[in-house]
C-alpha atoms as a PDB file:
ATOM      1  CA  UNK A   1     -10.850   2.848 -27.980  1.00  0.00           C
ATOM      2  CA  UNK A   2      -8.778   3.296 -31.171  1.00  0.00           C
ATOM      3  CA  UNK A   3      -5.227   2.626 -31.837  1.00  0.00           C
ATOM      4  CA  UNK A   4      -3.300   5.476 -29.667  1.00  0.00           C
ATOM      5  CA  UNK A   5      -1.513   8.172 -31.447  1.00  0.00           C
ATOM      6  CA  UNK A   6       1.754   8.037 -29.340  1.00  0.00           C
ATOM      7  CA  UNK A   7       5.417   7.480 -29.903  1.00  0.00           C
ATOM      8  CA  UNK A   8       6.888   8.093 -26.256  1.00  0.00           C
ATOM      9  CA  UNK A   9       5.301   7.597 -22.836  1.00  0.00           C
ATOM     10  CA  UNK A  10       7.077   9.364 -19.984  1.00  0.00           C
ATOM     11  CA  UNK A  11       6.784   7.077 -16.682  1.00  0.00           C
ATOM     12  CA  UNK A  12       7.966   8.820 -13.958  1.00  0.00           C
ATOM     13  CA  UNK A  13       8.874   7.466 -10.405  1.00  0.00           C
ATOM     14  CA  UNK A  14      10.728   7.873  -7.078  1.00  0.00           C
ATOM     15  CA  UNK A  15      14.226   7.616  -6.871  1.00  0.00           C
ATOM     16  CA  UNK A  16      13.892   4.583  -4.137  1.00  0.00           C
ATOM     17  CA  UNK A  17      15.239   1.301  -5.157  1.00  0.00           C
ATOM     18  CA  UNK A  18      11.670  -0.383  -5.031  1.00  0.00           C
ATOM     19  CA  UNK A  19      10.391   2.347  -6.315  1.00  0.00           C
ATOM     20  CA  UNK A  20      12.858   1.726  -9.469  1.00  0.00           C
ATOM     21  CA  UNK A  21      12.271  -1.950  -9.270  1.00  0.00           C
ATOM     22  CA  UNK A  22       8.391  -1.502  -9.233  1.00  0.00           C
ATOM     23  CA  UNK A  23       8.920   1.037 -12.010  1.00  0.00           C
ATOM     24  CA  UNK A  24      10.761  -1.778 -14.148  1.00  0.00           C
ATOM     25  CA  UNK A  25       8.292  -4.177 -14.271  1.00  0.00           C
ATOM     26  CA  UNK A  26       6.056  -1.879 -15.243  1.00  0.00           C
ATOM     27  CA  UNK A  27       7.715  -0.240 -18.068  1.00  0.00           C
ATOM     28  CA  UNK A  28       8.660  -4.166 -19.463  1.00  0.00           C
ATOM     29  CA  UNK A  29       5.047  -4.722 -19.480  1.00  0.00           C
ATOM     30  CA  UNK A  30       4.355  -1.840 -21.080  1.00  0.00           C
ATOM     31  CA  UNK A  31       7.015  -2.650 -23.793  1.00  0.00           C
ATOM     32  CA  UNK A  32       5.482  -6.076 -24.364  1.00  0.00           C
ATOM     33  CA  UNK A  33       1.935  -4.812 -24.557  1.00  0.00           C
ATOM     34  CA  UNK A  34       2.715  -1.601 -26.697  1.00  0.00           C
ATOM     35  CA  UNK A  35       5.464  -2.903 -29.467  1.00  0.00           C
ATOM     36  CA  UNK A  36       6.540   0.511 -31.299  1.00  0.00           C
ATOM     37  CA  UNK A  37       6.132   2.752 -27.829  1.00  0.00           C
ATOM     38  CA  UNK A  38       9.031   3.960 -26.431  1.00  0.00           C
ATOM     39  CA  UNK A  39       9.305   4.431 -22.467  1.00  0.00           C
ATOM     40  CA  UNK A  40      11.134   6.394 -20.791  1.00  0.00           C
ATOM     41  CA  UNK A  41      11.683   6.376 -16.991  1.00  0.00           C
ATOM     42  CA  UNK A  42      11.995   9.854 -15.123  1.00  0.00           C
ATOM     43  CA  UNK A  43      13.090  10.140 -11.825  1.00  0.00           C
ATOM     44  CA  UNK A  44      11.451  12.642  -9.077  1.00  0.00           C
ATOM     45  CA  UNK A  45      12.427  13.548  -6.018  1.00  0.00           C
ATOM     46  CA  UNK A  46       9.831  13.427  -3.317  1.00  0.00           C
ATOM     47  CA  UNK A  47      10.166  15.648  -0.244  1.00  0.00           C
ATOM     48  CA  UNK A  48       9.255  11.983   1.509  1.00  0.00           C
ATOM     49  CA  UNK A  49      12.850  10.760  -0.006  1.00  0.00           C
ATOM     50  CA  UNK A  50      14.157  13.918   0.619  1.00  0.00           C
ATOM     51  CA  UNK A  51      14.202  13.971   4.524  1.00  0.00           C
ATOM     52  CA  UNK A  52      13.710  10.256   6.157  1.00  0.00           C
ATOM     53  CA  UNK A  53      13.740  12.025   9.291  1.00  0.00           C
ATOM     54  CA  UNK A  54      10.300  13.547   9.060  1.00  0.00           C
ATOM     55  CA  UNK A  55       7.353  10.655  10.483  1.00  0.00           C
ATOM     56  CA  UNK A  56       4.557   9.353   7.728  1.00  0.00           C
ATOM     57  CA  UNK A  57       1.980  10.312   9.829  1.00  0.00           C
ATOM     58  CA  UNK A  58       3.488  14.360  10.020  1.00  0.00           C
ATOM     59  CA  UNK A  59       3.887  14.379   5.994  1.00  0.00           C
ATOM     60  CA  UNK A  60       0.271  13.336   5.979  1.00  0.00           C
ATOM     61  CA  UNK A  61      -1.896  10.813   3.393  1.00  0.00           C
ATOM     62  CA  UNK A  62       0.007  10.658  -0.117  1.00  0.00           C
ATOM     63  CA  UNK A  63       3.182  12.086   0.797  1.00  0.00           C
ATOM     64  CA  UNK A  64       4.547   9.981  -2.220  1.00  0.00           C
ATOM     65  CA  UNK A  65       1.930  10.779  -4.245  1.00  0.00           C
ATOM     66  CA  UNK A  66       1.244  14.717  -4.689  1.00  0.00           C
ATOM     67  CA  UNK A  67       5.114  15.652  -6.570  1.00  0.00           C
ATOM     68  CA  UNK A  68       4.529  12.840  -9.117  1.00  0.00           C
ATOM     69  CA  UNK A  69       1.214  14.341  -9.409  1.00  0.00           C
ATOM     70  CA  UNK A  70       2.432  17.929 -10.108  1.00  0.00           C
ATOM     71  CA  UNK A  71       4.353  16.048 -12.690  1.00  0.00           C
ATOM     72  CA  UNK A  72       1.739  14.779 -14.354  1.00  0.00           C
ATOM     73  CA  UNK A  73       0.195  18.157 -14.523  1.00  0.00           C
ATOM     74  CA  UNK A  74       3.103  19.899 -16.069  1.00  0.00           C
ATOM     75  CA  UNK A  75       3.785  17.929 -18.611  1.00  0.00           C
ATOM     76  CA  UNK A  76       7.193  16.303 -17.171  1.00  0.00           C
ATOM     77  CA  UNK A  77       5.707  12.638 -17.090  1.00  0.00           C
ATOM     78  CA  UNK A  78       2.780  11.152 -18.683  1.00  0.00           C
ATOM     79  CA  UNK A  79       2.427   7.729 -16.126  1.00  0.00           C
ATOM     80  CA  UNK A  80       2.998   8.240 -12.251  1.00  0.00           C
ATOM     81  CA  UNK A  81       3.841   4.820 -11.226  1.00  0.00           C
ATOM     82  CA  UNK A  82       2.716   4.351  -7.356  1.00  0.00           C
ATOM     83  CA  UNK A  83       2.536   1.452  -4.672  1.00  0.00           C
ATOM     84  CA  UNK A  84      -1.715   1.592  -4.377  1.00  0.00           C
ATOM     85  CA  UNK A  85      -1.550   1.550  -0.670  1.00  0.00           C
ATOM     86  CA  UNK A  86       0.590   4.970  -0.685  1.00  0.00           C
ATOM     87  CA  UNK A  87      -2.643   6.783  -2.665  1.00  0.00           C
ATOM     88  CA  UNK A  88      -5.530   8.775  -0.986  1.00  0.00           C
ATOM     89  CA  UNK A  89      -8.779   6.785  -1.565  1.00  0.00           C
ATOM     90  CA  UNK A  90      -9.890   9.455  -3.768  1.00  0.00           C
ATOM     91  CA  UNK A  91      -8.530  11.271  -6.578  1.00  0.00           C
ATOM     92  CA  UNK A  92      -8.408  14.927  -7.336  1.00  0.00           C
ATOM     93  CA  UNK A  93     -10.420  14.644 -11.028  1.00  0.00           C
ATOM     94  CA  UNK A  94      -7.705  15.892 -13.002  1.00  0.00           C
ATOM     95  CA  UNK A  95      -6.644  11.945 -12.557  1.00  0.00           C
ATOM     96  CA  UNK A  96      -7.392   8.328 -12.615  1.00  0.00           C
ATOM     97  CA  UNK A  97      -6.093   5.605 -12.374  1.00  0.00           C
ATOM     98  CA  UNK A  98      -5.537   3.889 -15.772  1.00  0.00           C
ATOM     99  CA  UNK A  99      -4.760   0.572 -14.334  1.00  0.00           C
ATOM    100  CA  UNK A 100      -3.942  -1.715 -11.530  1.00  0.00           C
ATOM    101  CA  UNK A 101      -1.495  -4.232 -12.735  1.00  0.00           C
ATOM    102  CA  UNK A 102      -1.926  -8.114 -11.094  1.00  0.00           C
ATOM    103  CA  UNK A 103      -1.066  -7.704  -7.592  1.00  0.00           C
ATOM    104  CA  UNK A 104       1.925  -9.062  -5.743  1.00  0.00           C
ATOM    105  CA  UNK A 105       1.840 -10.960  -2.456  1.00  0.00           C
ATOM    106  CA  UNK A 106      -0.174  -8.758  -0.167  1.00  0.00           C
ATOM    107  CA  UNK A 107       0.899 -10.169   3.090  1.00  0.00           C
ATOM    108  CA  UNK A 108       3.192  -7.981   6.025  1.00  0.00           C
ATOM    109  CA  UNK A 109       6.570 -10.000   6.553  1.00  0.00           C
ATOM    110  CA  UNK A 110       8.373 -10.168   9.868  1.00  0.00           C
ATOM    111  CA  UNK A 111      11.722 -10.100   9.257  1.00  0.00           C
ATOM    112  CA  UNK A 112      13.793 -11.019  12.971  1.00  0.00           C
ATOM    113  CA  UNK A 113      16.956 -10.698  13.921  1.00  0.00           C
ATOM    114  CA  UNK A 114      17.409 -14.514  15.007  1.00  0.00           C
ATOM    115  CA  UNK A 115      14.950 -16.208  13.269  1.00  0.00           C
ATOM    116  CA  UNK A 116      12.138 -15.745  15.923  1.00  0.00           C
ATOM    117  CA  UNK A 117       8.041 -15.815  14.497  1.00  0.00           C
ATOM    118  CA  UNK A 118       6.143 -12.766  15.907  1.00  0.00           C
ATOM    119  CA  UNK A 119       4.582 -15.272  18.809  1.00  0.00           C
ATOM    120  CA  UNK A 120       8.066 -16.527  19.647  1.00  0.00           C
ATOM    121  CA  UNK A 121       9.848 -12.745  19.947  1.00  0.00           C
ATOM    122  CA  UNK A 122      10.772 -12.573  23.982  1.00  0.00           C
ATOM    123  CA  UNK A 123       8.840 -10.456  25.919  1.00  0.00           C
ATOM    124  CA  UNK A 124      10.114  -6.451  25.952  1.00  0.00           C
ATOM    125  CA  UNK A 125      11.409  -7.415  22.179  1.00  0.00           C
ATOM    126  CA  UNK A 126      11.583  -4.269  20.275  1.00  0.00           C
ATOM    127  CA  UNK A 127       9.518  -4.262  16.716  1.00  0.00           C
ATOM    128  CA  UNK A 128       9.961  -1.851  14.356  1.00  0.00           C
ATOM    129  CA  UNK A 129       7.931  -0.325  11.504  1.00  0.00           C
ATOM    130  CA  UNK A 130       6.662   3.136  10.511  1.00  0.00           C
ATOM    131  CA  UNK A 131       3.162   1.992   9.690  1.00  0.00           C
ATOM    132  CA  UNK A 132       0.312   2.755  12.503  1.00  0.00           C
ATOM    133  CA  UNK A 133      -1.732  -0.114  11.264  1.00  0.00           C
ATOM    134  CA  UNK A 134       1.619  -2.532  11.777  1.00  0.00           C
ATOM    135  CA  UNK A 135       1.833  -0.768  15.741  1.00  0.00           C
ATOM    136  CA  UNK A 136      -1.246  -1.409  16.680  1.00  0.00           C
ATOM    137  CA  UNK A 137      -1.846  -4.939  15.366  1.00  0.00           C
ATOM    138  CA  UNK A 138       1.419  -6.235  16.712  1.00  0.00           C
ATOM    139  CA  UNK A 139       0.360  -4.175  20.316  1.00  0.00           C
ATOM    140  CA  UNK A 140      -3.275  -6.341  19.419  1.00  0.00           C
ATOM    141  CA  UNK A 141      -1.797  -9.439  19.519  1.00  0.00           C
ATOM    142  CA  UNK A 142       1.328  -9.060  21.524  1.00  0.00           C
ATOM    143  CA  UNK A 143       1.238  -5.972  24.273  1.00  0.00           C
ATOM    144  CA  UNK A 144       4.395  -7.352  25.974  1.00  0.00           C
ATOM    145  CA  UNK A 145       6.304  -6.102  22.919  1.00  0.00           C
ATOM    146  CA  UNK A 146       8.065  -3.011  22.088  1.00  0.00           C
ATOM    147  CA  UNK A 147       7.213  -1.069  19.090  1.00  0.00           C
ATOM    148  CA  UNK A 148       8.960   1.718  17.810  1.00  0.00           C
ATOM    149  CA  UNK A 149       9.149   3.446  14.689  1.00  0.00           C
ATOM    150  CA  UNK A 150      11.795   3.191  11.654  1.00  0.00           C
ATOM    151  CA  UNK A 151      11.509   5.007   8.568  1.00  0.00           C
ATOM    152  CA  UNK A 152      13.858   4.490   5.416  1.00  0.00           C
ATOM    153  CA  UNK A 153      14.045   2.731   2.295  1.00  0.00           C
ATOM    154  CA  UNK A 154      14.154  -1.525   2.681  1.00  0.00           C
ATOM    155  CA  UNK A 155      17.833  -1.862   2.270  1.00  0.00           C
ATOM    156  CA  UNK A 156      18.193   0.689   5.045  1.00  0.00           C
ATOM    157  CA  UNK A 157      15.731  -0.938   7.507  1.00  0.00           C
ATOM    158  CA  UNK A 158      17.506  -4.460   6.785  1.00  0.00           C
ATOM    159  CA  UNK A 159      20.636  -3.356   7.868  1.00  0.00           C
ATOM    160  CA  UNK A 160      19.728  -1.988  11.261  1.00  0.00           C
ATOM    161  CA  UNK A 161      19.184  -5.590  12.187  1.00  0.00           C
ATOM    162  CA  UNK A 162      22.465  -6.021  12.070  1.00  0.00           C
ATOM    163  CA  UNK A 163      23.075  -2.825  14.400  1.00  0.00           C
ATOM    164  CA  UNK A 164      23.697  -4.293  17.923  1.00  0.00           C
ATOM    165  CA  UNK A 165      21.600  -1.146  18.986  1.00  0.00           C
ATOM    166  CA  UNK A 166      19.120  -1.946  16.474  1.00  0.00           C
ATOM    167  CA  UNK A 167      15.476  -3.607  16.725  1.00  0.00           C
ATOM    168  CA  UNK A 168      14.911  -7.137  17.487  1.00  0.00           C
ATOM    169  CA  UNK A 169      12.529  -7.718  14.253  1.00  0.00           C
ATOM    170  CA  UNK A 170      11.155  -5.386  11.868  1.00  0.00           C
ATOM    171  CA  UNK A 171       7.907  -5.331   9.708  1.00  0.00           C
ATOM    172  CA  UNK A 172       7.849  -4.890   5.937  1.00  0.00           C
ATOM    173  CA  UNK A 173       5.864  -5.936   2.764  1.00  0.00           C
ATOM    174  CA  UNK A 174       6.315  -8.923   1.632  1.00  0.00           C
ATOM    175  CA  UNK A 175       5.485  -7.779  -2.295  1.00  0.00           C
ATOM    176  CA  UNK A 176       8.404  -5.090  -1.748  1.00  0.00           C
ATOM    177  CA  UNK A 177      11.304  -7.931  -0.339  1.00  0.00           C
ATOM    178  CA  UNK A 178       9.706 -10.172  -3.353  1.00  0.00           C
ATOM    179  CA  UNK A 179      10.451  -7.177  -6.052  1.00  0.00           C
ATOM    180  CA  UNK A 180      14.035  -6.173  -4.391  1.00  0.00           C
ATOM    181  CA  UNK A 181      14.876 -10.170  -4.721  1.00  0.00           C
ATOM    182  CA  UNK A 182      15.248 -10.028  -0.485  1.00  0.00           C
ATOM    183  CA  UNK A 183      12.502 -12.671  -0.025  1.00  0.00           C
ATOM    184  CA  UNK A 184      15.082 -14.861   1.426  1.00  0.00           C
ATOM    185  CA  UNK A 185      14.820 -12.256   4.648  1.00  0.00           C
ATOM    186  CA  UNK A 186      11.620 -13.462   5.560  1.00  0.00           C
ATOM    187  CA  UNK A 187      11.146 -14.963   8.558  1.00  0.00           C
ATOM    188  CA  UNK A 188       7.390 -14.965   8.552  1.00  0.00           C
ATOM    189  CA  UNK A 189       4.119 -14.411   6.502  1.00  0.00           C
ATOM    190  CA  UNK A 190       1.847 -12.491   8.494  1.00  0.00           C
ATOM    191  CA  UNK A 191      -1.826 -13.368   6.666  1.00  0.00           C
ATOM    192  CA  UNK A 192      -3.584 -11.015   5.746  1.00  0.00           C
ATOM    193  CA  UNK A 193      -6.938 -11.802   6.759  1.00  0.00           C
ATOM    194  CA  UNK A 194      -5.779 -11.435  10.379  1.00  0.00           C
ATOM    195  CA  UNK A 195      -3.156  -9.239  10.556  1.00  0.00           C
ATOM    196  CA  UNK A 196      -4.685  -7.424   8.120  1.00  0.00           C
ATOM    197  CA  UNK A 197      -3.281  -6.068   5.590  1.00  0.00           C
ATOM    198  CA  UNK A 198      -2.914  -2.455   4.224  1.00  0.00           C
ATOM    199  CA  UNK A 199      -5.132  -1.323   1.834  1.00  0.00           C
ATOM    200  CA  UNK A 200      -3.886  -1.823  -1.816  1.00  0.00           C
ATOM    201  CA  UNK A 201      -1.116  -3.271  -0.512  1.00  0.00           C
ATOM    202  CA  UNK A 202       0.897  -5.449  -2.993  1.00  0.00           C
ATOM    203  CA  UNK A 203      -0.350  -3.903  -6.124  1.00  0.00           C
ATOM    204  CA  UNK A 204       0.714  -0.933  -8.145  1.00  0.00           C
ATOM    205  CA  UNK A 205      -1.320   2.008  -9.516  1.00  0.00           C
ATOM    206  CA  UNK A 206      -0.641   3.612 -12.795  1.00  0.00           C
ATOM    207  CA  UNK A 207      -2.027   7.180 -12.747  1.00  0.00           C
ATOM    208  CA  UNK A 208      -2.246   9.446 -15.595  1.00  0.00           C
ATOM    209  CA  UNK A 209      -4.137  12.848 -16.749  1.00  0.00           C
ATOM    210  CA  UNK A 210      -7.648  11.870 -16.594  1.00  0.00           C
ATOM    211  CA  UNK A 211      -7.976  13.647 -20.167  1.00  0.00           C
ATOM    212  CA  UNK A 212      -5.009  11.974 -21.429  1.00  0.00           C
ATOM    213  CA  UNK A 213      -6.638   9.226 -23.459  1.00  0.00           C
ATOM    214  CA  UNK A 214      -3.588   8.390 -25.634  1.00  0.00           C
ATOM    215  CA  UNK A 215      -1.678   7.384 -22.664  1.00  0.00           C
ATOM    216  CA  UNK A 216      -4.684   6.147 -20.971  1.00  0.00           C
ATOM    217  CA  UNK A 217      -4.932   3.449 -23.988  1.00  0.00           C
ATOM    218  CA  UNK A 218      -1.680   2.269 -23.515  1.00  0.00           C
ATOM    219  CA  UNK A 219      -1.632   1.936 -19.786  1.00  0.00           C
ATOM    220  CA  UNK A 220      -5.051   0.130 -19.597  1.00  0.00           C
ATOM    221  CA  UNK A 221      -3.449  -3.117 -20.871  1.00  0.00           C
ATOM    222  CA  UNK A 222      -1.968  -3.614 -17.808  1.00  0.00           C
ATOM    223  CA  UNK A 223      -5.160  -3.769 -16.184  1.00  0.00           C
ATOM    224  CA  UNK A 224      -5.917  -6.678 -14.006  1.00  0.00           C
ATOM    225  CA  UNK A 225      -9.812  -7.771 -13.085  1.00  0.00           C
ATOM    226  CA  UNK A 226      -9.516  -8.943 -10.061  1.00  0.00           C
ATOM    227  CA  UNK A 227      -7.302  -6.946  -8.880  1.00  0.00           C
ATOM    228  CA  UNK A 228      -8.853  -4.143  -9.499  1.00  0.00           C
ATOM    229  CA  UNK A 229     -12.434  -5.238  -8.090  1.00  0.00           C
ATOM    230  CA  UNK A 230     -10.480  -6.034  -4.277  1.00  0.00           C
ATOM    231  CA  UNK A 231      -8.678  -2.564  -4.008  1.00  0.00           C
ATOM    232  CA  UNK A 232     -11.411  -1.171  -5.012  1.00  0.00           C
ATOM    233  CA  UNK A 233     -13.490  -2.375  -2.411  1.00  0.00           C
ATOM    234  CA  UNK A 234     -10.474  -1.778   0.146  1.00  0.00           C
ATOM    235  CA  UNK A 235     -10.583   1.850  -1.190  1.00  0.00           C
ATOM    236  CA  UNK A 236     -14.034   2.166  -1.161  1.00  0.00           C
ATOM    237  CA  UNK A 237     -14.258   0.523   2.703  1.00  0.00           C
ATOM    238  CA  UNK A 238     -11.271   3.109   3.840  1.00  0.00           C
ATOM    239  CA  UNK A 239     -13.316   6.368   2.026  1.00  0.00           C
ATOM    240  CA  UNK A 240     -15.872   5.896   4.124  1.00  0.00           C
ATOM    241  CA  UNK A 241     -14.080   5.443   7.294  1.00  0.00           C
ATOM    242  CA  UNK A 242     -11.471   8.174   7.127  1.00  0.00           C
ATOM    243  CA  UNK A 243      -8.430   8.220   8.102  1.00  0.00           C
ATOM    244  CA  UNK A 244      -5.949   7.310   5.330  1.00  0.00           C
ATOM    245  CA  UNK A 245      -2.988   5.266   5.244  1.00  0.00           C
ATOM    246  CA  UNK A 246      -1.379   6.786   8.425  1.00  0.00           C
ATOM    247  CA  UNK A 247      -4.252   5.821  10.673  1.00  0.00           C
ATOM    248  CA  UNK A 248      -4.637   2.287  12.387  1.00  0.00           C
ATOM    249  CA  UNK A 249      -7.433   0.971  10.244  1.00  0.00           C
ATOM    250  CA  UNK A 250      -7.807  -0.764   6.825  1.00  0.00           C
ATOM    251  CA  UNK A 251      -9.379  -3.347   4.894  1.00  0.00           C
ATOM    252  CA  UNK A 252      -7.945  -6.310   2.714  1.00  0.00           C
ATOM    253  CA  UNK A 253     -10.239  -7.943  -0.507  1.00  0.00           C
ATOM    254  CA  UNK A 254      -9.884 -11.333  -1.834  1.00  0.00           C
ATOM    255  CA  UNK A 255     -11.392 -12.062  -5.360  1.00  0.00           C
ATOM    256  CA  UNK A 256     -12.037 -15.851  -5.633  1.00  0.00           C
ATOM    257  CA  UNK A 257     -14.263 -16.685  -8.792  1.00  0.00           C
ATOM    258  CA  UNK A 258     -17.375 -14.309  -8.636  1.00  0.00           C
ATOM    259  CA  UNK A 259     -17.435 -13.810  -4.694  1.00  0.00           C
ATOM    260  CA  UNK A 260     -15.507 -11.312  -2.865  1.00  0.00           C
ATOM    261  CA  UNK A 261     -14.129 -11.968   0.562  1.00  0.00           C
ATOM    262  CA  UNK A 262     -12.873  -8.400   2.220  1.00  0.00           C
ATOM    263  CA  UNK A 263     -11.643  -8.491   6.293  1.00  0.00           C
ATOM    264  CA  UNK A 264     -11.876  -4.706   8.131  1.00  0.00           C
ATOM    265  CA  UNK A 265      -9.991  -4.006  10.774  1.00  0.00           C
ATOM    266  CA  UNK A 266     -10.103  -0.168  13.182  1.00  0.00           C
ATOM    267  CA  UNK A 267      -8.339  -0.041  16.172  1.00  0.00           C
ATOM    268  CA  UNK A 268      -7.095   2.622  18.933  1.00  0.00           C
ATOM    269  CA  UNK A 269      -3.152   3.480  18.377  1.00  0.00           C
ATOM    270  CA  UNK A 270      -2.350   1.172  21.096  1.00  0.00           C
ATOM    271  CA  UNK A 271      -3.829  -1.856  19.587  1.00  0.00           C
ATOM    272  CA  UNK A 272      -6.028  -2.376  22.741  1.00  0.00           C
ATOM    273  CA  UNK A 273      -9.694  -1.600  21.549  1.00  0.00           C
ATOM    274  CA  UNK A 274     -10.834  -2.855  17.866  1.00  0.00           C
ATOM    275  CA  UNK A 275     -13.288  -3.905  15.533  1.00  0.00           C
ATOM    276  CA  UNK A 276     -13.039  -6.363  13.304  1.00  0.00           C
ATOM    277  CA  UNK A 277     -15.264  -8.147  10.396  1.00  0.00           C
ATOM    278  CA  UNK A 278     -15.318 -10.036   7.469  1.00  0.00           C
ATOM    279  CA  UNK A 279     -17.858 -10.071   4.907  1.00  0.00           C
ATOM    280  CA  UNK A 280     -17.894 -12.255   1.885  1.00  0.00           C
ATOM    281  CA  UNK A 281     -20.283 -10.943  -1.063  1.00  0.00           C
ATOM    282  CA  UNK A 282     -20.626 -10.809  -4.783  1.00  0.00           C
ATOM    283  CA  UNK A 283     -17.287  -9.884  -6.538  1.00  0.00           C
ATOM    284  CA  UNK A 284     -19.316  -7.562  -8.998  1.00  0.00           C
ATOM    285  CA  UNK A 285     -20.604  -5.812  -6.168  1.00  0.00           C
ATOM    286  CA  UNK A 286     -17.135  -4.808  -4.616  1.00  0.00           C
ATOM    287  CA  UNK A 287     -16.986  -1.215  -4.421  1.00  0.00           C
ATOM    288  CA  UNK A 288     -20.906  -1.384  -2.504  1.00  0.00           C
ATOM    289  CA  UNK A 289     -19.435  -3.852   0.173  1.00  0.00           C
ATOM    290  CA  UNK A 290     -16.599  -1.860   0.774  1.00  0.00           C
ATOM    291  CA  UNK A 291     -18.778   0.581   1.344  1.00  0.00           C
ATOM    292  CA  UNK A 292     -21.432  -0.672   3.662  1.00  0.00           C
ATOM    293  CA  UNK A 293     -18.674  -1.989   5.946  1.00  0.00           C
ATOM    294  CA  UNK A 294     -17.262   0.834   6.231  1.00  0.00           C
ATOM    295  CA  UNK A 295     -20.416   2.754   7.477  1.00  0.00           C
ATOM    296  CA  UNK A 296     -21.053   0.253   9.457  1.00  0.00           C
ATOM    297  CA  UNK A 297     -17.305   0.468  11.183  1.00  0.00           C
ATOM    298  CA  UNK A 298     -18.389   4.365  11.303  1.00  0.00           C
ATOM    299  CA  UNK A 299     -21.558   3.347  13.653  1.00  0.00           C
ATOM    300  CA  UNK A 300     -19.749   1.321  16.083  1.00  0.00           C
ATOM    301  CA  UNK A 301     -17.226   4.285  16.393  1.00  0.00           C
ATOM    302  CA  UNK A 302     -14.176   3.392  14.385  1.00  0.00           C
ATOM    303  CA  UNK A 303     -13.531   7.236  13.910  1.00  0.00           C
ATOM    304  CA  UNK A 304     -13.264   7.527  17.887  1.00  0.00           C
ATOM    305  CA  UNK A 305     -11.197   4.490  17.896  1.00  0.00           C
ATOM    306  CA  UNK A 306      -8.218   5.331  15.275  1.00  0.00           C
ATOM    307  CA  UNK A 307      -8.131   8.755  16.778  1.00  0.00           C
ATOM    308  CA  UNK A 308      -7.631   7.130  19.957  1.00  0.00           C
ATOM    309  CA  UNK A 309     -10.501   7.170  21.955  1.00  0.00           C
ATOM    310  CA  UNK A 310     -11.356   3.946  23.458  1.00  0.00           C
ATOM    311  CA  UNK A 311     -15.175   5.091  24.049  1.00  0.00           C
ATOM    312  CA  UNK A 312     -17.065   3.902  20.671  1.00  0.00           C
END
């Protein structure tokens, strides 16, 4: 493509504080890779920020997603800058996704109120996090735990460590404590291969008007390769299942050289029945692995399973 015709790009974001700090990096890299463009950051309010009291899974798949959306469409922002694992797997086709900048660390943290590792946490310990996938893995690999849910932005969730009525440990991302500078709060990595990560998790999306080409130009520079070859298998792995980012199933891609190493996960609510796989494969072939392993999780019944029947 040509030389793009634009003086100002409109980014727009949520209000959060990683949302902001996401939002930053993106709009320096877009300084640094588009000299004479001037960006400008515009804040909107999600009904998701709005009111914390509502759960993910009621709001439904892309709760963050749809306002900035409607903002692209009427002309308030040209960019929608997004945490991938927030986004549907597919896109209405009035968008796409211009680019997937390098990804941060994709890894879950446990963060504990004394310093404890998820095996060392005492029996009847109390685990928070608003994430399905989180519940039932911890319940996988630790059913003598207590998991309950916790919704909020990171700052918020931090401090109700320091509630004496408040969880034991709670799980976040690490790429989100990394961006906020809170990476000293970590008390473990959970790998991702194993406790498997969401999908996208750790890397951003930049979505614009699919027939905005101008802005599509400009954003594309922030592309990353490999990046975008493992979401895109993660994406292309949870299309097939179903079941979005509020359901207890999902799929984490590795890129080494030209192979492609992606680990599945589906599981009941409770943790207690699952499948699980891993699959290593061609790296150019990506979005067809995804795929095939996630019809093959549809055989052996990960449907049934994430909408909790144990039966597959």
């Amino acid at each position: 493509m040509s030389s793009p015709a634009i003086s100002t790009i409109r980014v727009g974001t949520r209000g959060s504080d990683l949302a902001l700090a996401q939002t930053n990096l993106v709009v320096n890299e877009l300084k640094l890779t588009n000299p004479g463009v001037n960006v400008e950051i515009v804040v909107i309010k999600t009904t998701g920020d709005r009111d914390r009291r509502l759960n993910l899974v009621e709001l439904g798949v892309g709760v963050f997603v749809r306002e900035l959306e409607t903002a692209l469409l009427d002309g308030r922002i040209d960019v929608a800058v997004h945490s991938l694992k927030d986004m549907p797997s597919s896109l209405p086709m009035e968008f796409i996704i211009a680019a997937v900048p390098y990804r941060e660390d994709p890894r879950d943290a446990l963060v504990s109120r004394n310093g404890e590792t998820l095996q060392e946490l005492a029996p009847g310990s109390r685990v928070a996090t608003g994430s399905a996938r989180r519940r039932a893995l911890v319940m996988n690999l630790r059913p003598d735990l207590t998991v309950e849910p916790q919704r909020g932005n990171v700052p918020t969730r931090l401090s109700k460590l320091d509630d004496p009525d408040g969880p034991d440990a709670l799980i976040l991302a690490a790429a989100g404590l990394n961006r906020l500078g809170l990476q000293h709060r970590i008390t473990q990595h959970l790998p991702c291969q194993e406790f498997v990560a969401a999908v996208g998790q750790g890397a951003l999306a930049l979505e614009t008007r699919a027939n905005d080409t101008s802005t599509i130009v400009v954003a594309s520079k922030l592309d990353d390769h490999d990046t975008r070859l493992a979401v895109s298998a993660e994406r292309a792995f949870l299309e097939a299942v179903g079941g979005g980012c509020t359901a207890p199933v999902s799929a984490h891609a590795k890129v080494d050289g030209d192979k492609i190493e992606i680990s599945a996960f589906a599981s009941t609510p409770d943790g207690q029945n699952m499948i699980r796989e891993r699959f290593v494969d061609k790296a150019s072939d990506a979005i067809e692995l995804g795929r095939k392993l996630g019809q093959l999780f549809v055989e052996r019944g990960a449907r049934n399973l994430i909408a909790g029947k144990a039966d597959q």
